[in-house]
PDB file of N, CA and C in Angstrom:
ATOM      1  N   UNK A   1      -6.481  17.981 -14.778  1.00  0.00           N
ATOM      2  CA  UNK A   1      -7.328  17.021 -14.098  1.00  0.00           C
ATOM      3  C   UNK A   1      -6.964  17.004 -12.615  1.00  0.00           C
ATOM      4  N   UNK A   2      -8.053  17.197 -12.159  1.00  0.00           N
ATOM      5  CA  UNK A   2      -7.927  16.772 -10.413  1.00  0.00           C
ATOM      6  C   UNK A   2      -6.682  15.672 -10.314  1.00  0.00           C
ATOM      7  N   UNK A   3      -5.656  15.891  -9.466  1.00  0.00           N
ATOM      8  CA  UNK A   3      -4.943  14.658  -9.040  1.00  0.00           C
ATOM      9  C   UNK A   3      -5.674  13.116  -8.175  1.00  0.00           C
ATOM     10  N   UNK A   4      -6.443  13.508  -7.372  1.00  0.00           N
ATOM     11  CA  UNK A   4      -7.346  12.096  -6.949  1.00  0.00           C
ATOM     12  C   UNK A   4      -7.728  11.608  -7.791  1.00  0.00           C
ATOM     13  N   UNK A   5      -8.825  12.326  -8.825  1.00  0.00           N
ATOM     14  CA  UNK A   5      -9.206  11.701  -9.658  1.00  0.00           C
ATOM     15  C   UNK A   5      -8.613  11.201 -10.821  1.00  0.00           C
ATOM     16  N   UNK A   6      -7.101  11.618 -10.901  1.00  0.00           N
ATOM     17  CA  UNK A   6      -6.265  10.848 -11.594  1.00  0.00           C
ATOM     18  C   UNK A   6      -5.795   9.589 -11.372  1.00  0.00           C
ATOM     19  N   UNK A   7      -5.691   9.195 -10.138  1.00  0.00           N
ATOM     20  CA  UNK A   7      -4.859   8.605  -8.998  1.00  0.00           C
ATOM     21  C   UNK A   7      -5.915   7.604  -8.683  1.00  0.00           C
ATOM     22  N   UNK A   8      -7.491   7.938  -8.899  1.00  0.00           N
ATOM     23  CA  UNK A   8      -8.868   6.641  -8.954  1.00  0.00           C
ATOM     24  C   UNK A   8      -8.429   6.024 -10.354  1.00  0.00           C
ATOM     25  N   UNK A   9      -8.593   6.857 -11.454  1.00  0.00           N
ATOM     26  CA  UNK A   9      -8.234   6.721 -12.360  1.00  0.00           C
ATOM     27  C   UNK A   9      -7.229   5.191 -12.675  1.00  0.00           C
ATOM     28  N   UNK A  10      -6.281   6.022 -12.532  1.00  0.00           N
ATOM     29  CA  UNK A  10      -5.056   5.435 -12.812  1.00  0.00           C
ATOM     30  C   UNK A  10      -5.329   3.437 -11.708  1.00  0.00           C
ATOM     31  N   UNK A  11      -5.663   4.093 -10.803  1.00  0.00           N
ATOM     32  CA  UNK A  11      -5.300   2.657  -9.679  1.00  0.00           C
ATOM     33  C   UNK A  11      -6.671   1.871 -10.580  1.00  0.00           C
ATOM     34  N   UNK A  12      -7.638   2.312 -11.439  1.00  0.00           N
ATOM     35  CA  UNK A  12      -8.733   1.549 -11.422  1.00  0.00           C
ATOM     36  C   UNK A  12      -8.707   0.402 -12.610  1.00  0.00           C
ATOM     37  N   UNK A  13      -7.937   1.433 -13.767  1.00  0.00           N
ATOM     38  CA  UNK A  13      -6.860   0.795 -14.948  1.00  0.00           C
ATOM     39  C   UNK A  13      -6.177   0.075 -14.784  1.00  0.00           C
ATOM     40  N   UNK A  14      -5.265  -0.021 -13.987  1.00  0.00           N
ATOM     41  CA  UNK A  14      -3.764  -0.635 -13.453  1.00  0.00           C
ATOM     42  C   UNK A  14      -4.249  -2.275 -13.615  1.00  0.00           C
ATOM     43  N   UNK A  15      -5.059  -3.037 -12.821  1.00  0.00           N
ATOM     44  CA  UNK A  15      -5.310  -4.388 -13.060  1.00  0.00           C
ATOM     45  C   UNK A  15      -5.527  -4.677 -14.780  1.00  0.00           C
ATOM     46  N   UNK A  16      -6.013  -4.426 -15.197  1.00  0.00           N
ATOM     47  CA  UNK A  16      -6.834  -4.382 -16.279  1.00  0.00           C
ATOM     48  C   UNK A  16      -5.234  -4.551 -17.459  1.00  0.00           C
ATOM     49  N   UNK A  17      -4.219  -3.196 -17.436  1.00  0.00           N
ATOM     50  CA  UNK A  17      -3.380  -3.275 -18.115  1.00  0.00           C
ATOM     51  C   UNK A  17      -2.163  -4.315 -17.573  1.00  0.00           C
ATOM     52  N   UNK A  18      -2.393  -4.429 -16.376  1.00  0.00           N
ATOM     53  CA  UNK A  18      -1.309  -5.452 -16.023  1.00  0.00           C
ATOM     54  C   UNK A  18      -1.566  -7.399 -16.735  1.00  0.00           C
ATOM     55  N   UNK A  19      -2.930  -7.423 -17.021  1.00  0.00           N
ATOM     56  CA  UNK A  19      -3.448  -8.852 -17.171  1.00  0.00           C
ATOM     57  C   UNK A  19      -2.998  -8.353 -19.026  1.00  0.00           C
ATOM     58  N   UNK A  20      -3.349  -7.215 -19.654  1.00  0.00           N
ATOM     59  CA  UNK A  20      -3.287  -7.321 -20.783  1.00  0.00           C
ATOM     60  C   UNK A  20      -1.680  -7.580 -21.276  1.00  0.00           C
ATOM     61  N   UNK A  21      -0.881  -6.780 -20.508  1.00  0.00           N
ATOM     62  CA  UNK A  21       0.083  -6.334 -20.578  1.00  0.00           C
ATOM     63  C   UNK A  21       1.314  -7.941 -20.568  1.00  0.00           C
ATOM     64  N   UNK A  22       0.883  -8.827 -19.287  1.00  0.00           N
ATOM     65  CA  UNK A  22       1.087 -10.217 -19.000  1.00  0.00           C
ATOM     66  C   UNK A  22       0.917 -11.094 -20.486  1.00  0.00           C
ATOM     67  N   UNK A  23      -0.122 -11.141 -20.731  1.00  0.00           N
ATOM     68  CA  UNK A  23      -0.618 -11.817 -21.736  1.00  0.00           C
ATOM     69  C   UNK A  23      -0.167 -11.674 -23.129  1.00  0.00           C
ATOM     70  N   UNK A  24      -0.115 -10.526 -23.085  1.00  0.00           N
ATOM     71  CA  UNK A  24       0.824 -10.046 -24.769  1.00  0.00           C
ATOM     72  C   UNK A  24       2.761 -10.491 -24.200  1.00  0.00           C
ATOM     73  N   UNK A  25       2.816 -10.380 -23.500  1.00  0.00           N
ATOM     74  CA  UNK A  25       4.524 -10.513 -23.145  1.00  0.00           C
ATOM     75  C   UNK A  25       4.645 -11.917 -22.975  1.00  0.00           C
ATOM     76  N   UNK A  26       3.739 -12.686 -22.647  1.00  0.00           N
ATOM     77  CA  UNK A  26       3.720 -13.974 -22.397  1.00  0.00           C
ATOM     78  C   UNK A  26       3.630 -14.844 -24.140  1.00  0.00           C
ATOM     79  N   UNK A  27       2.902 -13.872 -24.759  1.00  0.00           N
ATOM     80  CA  UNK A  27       2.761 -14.922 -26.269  1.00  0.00           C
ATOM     81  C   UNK A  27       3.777 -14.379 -27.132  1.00  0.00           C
ATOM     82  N   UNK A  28       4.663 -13.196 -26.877  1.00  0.00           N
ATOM     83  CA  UNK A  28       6.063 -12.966 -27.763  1.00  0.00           C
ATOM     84  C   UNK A  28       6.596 -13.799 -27.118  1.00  0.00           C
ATOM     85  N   UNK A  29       6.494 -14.011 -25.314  1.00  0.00           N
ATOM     86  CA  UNK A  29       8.184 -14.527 -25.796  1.00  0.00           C
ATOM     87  C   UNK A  29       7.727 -16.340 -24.768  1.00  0.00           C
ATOM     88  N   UNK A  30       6.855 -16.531 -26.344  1.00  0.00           N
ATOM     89  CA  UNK A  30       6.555 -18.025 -25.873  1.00  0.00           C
ATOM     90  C   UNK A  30       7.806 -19.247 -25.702  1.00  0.00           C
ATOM     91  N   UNK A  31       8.600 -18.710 -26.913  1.00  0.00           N
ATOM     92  CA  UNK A  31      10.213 -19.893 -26.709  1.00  0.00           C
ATOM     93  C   UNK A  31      10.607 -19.706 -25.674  1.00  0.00           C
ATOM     94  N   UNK A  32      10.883 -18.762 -24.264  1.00  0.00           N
ATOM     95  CA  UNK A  32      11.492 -18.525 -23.338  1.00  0.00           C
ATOM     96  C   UNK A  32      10.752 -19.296 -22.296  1.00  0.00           C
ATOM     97  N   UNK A  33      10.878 -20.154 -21.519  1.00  0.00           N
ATOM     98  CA  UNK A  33       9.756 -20.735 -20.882  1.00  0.00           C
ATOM     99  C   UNK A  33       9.739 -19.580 -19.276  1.00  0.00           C
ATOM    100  N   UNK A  34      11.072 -19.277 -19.211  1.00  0.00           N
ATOM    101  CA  UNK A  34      10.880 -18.829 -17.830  1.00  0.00           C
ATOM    102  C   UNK A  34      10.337 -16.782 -17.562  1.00  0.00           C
ATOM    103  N   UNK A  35      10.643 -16.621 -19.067  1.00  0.00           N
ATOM    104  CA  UNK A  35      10.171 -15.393 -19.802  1.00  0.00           C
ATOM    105  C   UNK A  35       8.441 -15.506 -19.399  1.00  0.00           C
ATOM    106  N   UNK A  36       7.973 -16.264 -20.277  1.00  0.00           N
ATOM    107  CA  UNK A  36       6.559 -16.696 -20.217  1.00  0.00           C
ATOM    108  C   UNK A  36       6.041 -16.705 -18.913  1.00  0.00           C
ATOM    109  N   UNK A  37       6.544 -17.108 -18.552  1.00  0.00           N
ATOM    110  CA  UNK A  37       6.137 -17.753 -17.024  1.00  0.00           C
ATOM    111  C   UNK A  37       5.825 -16.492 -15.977  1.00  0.00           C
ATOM    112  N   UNK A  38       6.715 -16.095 -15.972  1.00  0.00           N
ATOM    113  CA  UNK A  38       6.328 -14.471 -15.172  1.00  0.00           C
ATOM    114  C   UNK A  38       5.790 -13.475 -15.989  1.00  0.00           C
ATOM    115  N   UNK A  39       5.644 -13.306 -17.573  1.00  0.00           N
ATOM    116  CA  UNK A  39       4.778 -12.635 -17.568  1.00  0.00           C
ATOM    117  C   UNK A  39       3.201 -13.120 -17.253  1.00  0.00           C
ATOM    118  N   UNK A  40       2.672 -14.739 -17.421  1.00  0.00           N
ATOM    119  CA  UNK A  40       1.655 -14.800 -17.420  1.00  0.00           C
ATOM    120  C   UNK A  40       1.228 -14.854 -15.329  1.00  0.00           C
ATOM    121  N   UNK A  41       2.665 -14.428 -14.211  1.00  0.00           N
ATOM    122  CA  UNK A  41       2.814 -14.081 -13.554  1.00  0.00           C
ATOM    123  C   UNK A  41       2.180 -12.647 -13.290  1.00  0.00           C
ATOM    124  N   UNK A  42       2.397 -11.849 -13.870  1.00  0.00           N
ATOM    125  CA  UNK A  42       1.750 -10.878 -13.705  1.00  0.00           C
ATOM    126  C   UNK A  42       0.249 -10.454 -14.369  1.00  0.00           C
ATOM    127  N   UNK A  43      -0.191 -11.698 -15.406  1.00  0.00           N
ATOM    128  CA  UNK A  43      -1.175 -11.248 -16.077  1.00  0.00           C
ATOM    129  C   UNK A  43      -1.926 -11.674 -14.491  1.00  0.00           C
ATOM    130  N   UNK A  44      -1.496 -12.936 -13.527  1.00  0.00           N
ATOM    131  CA  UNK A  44      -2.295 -13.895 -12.607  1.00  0.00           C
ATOM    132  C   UNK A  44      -2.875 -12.858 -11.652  1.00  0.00           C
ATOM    133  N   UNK A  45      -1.729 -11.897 -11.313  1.00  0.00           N
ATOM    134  CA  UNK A  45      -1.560 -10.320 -10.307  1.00  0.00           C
ATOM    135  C   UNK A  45      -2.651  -9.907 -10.512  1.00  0.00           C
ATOM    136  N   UNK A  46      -2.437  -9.056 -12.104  1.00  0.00           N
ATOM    137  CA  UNK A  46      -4.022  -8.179 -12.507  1.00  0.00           C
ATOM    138  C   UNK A  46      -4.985  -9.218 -12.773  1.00  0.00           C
ATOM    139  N   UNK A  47      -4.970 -10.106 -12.999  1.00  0.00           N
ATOM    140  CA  UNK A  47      -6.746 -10.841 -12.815  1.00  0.00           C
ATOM    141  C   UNK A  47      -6.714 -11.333 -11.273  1.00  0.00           C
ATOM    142  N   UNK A  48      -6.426 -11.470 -10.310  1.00  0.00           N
ATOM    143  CA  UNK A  48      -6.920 -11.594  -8.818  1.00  0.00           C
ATOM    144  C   UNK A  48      -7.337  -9.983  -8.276  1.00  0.00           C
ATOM    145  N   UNK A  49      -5.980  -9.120  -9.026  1.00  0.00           N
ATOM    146  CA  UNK A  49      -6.956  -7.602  -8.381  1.00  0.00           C
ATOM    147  C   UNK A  49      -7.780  -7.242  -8.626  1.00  0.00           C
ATOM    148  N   UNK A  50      -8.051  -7.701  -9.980  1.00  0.00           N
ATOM    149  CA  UNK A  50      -9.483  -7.212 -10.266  1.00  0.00           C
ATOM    150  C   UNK A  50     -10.783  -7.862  -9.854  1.00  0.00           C
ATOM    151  N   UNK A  51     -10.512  -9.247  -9.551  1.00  0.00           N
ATOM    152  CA  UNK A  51     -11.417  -9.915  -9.467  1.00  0.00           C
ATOM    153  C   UNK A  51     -11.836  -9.596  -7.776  1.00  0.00           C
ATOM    154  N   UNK A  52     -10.737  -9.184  -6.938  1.00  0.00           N
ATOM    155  CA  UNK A  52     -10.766  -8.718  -5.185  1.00  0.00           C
ATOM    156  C   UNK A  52     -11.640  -7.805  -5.493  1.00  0.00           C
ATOM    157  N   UNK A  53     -11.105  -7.088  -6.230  1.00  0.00           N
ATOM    158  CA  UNK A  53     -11.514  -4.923  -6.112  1.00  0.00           C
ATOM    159  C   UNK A  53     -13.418  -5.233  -6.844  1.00  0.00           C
ATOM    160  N   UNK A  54     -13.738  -5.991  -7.466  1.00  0.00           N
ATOM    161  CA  UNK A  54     -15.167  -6.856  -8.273  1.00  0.00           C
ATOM    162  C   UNK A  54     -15.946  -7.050  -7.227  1.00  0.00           C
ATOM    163  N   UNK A  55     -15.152  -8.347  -5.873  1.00  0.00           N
ATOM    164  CA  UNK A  55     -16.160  -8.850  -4.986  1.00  0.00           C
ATOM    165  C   UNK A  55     -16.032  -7.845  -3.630  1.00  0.00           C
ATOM    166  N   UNK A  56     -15.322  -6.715  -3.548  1.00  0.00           N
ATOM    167  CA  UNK A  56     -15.154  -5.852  -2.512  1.00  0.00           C
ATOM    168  C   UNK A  56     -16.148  -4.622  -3.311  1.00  0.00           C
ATOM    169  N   UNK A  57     -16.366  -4.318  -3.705  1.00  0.00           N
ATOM    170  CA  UNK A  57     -17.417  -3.321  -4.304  1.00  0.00           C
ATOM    171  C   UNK A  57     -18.796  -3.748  -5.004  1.00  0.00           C
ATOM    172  N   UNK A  58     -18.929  -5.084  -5.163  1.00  0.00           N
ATOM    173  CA  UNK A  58     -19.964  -5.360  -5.484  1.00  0.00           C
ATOM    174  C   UNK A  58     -20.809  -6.127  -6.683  1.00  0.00           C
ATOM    175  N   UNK A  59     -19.708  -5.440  -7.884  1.00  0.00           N
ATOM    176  CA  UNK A  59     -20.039  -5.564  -9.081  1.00  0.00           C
ATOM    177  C   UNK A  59     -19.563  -6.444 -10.067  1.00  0.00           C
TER     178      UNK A  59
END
């Protein structure tokens, strides 16, 4: 595969698995409060990038 088009690829995924990724780490390790807390920290990351990269392109 073309490397750019790996590299669109890859950067276009990245929000998407970071919110999923947040969200599943956040409901294992619900007893941990400060555990929780930064993962649903990073789910907050990938849903603002995606939602930027949404109203900067259009769609």
């Amino acid at each position: 595969m073309n490397p750019i088009r790996l590299g669109r690829t890859v950067l276009f995924f990245l929000p998407y698995v970071l919110v999923v990724a947040g969200v599943l780490a956040a409901s294992k390790a619900a007893g941990a409060p400060g555990v929780a807390l930064q993962a649903l920290g990073v789910a907050a990351i990938g849903s603002l990038w995606a939602w930027r990269r949404g109203r900067r392109n259009g769609y």
